[in-house]
N, C-alpha and C. Protein backbone atom coordinates (compact mmCIF):
# COMPACT_ATOMS: atom_id res chain seq x y z
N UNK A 1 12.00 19.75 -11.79
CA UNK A 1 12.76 18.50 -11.74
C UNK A 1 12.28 17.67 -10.55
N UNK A 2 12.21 16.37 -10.39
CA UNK A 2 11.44 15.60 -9.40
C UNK A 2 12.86 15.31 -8.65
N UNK A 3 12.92 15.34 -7.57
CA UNK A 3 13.64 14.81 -6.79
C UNK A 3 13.77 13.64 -6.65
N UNK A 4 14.83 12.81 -6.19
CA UNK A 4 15.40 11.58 -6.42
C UNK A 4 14.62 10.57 -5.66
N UNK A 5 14.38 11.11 -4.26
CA UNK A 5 13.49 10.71 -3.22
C UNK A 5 11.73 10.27 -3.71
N UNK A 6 11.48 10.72 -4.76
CA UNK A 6 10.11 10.93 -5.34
C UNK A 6 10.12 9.72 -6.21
N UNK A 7 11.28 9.57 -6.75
CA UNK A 7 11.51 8.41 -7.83
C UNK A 7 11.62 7.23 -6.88
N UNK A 8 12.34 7.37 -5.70
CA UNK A 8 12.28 6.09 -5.12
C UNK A 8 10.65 5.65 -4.19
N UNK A 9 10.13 6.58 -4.28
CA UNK A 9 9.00 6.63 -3.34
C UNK A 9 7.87 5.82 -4.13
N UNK A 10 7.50 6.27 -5.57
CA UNK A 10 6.94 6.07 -7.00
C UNK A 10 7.50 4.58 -7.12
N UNK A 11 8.67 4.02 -7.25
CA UNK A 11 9.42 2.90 -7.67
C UNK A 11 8.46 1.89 -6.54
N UNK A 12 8.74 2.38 -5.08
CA UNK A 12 8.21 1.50 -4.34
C UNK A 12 6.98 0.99 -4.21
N UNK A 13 5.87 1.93 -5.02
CA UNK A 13 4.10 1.84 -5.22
C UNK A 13 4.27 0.72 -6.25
N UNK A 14 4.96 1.03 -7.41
CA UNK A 14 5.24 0.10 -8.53
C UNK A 14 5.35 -0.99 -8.35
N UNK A 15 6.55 -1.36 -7.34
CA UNK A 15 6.86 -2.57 -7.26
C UNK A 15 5.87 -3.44 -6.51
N UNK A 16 5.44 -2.76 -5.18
CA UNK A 16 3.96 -3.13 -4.69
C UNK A 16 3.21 -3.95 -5.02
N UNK A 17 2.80 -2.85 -5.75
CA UNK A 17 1.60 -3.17 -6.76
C UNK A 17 2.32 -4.17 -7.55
N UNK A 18 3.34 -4.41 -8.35
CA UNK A 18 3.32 -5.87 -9.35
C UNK A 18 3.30 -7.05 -8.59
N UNK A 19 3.84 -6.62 -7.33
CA UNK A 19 3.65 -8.11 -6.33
C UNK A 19 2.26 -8.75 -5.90
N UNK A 20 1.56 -7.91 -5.92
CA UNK A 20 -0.04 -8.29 -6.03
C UNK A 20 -0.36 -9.04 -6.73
N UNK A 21 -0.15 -8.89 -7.87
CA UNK A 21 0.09 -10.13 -9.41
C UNK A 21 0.82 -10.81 -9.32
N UNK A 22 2.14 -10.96 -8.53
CA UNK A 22 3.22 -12.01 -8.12
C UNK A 22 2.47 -13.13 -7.45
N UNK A 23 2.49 -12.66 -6.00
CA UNK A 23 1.72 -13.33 -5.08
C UNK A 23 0.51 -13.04 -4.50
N UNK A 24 -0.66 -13.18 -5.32
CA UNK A 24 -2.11 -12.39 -4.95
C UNK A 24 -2.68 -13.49 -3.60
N UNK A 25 -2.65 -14.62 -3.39
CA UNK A 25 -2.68 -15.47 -2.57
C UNK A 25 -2.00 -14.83 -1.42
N UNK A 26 -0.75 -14.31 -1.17
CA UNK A 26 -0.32 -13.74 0.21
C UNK A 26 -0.86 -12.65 0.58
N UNK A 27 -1.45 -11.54 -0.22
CA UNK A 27 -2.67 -11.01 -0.10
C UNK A 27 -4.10 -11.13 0.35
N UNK A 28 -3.99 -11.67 -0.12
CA UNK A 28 -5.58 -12.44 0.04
C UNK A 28 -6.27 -13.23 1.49
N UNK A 29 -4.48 -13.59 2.08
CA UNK A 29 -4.57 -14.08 3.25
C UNK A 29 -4.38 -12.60 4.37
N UNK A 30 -4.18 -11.86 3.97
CA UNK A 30 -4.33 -10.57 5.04
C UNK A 30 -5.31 -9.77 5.21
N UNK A 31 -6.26 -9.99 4.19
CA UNK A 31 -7.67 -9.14 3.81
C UNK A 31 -9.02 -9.83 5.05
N UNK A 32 -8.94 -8.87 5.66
CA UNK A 32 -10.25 -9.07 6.86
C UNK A 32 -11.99 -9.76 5.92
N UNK A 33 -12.57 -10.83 6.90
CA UNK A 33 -12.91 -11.23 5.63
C UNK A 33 -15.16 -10.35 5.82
N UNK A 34 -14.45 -9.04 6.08
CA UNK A 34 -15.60 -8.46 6.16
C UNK A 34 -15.81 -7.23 4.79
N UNK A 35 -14.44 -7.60 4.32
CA UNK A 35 -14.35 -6.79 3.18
C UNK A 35 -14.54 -7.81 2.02
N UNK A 36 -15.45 -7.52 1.36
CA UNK A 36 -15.65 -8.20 0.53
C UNK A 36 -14.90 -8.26 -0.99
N UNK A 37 -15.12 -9.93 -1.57
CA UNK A 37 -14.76 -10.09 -3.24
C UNK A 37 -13.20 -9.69 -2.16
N UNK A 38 -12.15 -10.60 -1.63
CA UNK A 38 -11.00 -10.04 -1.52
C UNK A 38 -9.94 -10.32 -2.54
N UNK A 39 -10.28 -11.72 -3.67
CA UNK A 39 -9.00 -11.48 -4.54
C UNK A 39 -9.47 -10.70 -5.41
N UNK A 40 -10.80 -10.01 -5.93
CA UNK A 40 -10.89 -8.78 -6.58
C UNK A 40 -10.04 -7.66 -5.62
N UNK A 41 -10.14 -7.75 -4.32
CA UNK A 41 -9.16 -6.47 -3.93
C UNK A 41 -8.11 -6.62 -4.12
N UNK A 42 -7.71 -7.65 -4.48
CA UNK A 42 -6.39 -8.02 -4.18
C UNK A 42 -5.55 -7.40 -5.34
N UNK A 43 -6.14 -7.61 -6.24
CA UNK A 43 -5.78 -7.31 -8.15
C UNK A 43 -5.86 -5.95 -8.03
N UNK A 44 -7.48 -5.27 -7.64
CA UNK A 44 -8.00 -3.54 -7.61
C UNK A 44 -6.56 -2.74 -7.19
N UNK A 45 -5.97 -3.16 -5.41
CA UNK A 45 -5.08 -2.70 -4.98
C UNK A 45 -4.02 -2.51 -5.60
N UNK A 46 -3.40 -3.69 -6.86
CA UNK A 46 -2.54 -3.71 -7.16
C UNK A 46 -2.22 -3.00 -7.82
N UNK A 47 -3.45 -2.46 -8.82
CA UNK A 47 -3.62 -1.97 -10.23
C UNK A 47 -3.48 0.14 -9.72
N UNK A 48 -3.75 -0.12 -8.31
CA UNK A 48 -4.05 1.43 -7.97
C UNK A 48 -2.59 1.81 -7.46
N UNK A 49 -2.22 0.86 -7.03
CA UNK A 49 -0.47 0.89 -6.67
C UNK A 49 0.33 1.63 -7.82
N UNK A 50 0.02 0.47 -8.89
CA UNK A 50 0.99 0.47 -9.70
C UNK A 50 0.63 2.54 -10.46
N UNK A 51 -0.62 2.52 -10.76
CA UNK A 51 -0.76 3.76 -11.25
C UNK A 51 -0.08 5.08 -10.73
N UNK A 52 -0.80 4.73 -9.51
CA UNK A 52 -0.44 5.88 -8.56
C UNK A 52 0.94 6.15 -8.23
N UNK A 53 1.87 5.23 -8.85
CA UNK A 53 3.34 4.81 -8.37
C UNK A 53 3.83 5.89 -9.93
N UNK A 54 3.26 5.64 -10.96
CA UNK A 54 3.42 6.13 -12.01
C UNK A 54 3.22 7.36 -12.51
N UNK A 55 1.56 7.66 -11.56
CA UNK A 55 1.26 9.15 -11.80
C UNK A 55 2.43 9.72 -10.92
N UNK A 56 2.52 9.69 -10.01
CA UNK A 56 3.18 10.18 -8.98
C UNK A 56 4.62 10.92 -9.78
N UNK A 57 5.20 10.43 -10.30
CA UNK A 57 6.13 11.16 -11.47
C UNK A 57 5.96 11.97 -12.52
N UNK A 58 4.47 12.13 -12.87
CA UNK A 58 4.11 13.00 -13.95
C UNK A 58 3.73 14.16 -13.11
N UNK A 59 4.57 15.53 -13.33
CA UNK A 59 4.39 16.49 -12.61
C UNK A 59 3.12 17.23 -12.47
N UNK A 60 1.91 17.03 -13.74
CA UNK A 60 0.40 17.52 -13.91
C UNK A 60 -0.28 16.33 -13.03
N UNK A 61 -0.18 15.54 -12.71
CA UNK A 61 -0.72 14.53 -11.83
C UNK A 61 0.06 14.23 -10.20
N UNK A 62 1.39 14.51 -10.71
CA UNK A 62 1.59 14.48 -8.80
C UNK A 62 1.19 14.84 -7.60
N UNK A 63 0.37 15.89 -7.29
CA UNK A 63 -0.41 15.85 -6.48
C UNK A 63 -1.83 14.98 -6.12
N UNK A 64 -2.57 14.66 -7.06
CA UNK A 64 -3.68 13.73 -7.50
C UNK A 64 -3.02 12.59 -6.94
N UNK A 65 -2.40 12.07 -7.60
CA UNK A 65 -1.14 10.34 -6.98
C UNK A 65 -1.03 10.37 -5.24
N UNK A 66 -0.29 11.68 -5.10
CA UNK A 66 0.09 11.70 -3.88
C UNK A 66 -1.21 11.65 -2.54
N UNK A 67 -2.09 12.46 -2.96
CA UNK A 67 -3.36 12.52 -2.38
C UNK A 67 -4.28 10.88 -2.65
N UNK A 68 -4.06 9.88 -3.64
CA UNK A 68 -4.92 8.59 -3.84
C UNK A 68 -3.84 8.05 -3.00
N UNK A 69 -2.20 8.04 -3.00
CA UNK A 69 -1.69 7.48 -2.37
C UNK A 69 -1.98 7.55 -0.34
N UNK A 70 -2.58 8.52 0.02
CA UNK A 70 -2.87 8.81 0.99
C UNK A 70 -4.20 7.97 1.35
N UNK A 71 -4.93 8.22 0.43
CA UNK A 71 -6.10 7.62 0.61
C UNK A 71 -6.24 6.37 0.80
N UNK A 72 -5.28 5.76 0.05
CA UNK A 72 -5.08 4.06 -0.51
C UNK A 72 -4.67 3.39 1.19
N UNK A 73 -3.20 4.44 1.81
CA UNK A 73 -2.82 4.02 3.03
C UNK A 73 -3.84 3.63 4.13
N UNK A 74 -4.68 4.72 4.03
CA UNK A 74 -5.64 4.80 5.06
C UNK A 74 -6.95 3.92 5.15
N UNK A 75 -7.13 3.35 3.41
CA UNK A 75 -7.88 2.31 3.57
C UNK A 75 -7.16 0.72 3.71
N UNK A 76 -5.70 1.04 3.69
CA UNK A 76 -5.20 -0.49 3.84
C UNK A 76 -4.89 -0.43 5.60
N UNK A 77 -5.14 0.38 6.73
CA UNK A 77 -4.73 0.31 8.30
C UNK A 77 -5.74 -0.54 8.51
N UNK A 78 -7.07 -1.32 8.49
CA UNK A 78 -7.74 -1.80 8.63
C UNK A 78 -7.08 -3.40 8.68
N UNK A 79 -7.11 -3.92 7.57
CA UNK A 79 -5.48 -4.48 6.95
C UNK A 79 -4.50 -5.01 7.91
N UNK A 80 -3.56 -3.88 7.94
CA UNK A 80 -2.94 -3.83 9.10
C UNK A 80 -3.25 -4.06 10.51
N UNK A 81 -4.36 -3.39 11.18
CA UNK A 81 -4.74 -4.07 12.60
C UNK A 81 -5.52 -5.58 12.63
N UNK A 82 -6.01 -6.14 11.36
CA UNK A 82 -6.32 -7.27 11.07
C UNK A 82 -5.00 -8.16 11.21
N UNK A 83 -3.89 -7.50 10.67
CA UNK A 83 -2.96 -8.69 10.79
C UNK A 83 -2.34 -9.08 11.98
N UNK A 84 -2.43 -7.81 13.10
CA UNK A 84 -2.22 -7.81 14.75
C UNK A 84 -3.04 -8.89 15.33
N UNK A 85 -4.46 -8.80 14.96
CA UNK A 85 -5.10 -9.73 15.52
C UNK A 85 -5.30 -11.31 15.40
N UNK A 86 -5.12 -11.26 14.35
CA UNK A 86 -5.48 -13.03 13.25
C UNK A 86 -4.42 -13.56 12.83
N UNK A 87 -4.24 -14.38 13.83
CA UNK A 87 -2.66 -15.37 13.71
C UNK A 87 -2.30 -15.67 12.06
N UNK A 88 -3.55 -16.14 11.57
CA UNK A 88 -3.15 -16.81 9.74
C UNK A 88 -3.02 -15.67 9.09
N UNK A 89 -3.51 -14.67 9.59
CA UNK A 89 -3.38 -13.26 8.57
C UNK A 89 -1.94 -12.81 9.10
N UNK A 90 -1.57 -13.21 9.90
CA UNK A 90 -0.26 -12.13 10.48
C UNK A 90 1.54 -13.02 9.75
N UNK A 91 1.13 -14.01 8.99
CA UNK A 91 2.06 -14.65 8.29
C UNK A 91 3.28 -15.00 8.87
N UNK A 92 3.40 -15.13 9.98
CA UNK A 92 3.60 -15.34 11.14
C UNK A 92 5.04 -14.59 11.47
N UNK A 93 4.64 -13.25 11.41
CA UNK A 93 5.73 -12.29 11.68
C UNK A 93 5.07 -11.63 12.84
N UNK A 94 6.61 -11.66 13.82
CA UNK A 94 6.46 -11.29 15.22
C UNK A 94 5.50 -10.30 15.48
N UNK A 95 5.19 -9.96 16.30
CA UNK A 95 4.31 -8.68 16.97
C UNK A 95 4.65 -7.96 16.41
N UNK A 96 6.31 -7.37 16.88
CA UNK A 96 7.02 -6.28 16.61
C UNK A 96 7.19 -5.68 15.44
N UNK A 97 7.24 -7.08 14.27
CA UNK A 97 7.55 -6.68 13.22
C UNK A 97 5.95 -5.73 12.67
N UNK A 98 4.56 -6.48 12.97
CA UNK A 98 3.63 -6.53 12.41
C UNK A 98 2.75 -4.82 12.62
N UNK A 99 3.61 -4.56 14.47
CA UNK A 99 3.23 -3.44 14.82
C UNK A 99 4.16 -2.10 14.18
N UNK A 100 5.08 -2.38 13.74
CA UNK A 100 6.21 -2.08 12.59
C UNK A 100 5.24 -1.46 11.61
N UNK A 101 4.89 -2.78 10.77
CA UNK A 101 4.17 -2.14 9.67
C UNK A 101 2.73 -1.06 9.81
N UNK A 102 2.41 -1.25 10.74
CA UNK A 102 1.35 -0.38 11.16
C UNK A 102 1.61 0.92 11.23
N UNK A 103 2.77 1.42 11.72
CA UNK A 103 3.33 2.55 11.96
C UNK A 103 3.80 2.98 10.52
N UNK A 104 4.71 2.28 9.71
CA UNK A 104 4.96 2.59 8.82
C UNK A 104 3.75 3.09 7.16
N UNK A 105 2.82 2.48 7.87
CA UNK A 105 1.63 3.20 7.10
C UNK A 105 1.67 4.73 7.34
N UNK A 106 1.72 5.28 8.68
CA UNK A 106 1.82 6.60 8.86
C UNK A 106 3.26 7.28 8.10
N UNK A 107 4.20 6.57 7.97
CA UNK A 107 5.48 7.36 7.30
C UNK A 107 5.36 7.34 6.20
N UNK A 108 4.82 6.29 5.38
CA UNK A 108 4.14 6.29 3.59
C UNK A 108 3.02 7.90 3.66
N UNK A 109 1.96 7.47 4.54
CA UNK A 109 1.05 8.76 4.76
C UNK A 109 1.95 9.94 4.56
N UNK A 110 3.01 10.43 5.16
CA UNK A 110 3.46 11.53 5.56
C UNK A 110 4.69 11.88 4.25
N UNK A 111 5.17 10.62 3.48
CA UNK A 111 5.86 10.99 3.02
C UNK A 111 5.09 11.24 1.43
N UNK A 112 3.77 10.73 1.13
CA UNK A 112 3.30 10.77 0.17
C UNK A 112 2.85 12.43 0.25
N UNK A 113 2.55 13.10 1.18
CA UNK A 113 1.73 14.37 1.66
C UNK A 113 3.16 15.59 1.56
N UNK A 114 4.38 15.12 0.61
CA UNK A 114 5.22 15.63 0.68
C UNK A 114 4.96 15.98 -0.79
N UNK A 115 3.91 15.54 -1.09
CA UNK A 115 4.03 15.99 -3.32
C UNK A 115 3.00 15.97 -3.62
N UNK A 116 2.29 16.50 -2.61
CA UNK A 116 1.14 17.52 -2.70
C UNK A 116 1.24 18.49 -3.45
């Protein structure tokens, strides 16, 4: 049986990811511009969200999910210290908030490494 916590964890990749397709433009403005094709990342990310949000509930794939979900985090911190630095990328949310999300990449990390 998946725990309740797993469903909300999964729900939150989902929703993510459809916001990518919501607002791919507010995306697009956080993407360092050394990474290339960024509204192709912008869509790629979304599409890996949404899956991985999905596998993540199928008990023959939850570990696989949980492990891309790890992976996914660790390639979006880049991302994240981009938005510390670059006033137009940082959407103009405080330091605090921005150094916030940075950290909170590590609690997604840690909580995805829970459904292993």
């Amino acid at each position: 049986m998946i725990p309740w916590h797993q469903y909300v964890f999964a729900l939150i990749f989902i929703l993510a990811g459809l916001n990518h397709f919501r607002s791919p433009k507010l995306y697009e403005r956080i993407i360092p511009s050394y990474i290339p094709a960024g509204k192709t990342m912008v869509y790629l990310s979304g599409i890996l969200e949404i899956a991985l949000g999905i596998l993540l509930l199928v008990p023959k794939t939850q570990s696989l999910a949980a492990w891309g979900i790890i992976v996914l985090m660790v390639l979006f911190l880049p991302v994240h210290v981009y938005m510390l630095q670059n006033k137009k990328a940082s959407l103009k949310m405080p330091k605090w908030a921005l150094i916030l999300r940075l950290i909170l990449q590590f609690v997604l990390i840690y909580w995805a490494y829970l459904y292993v």
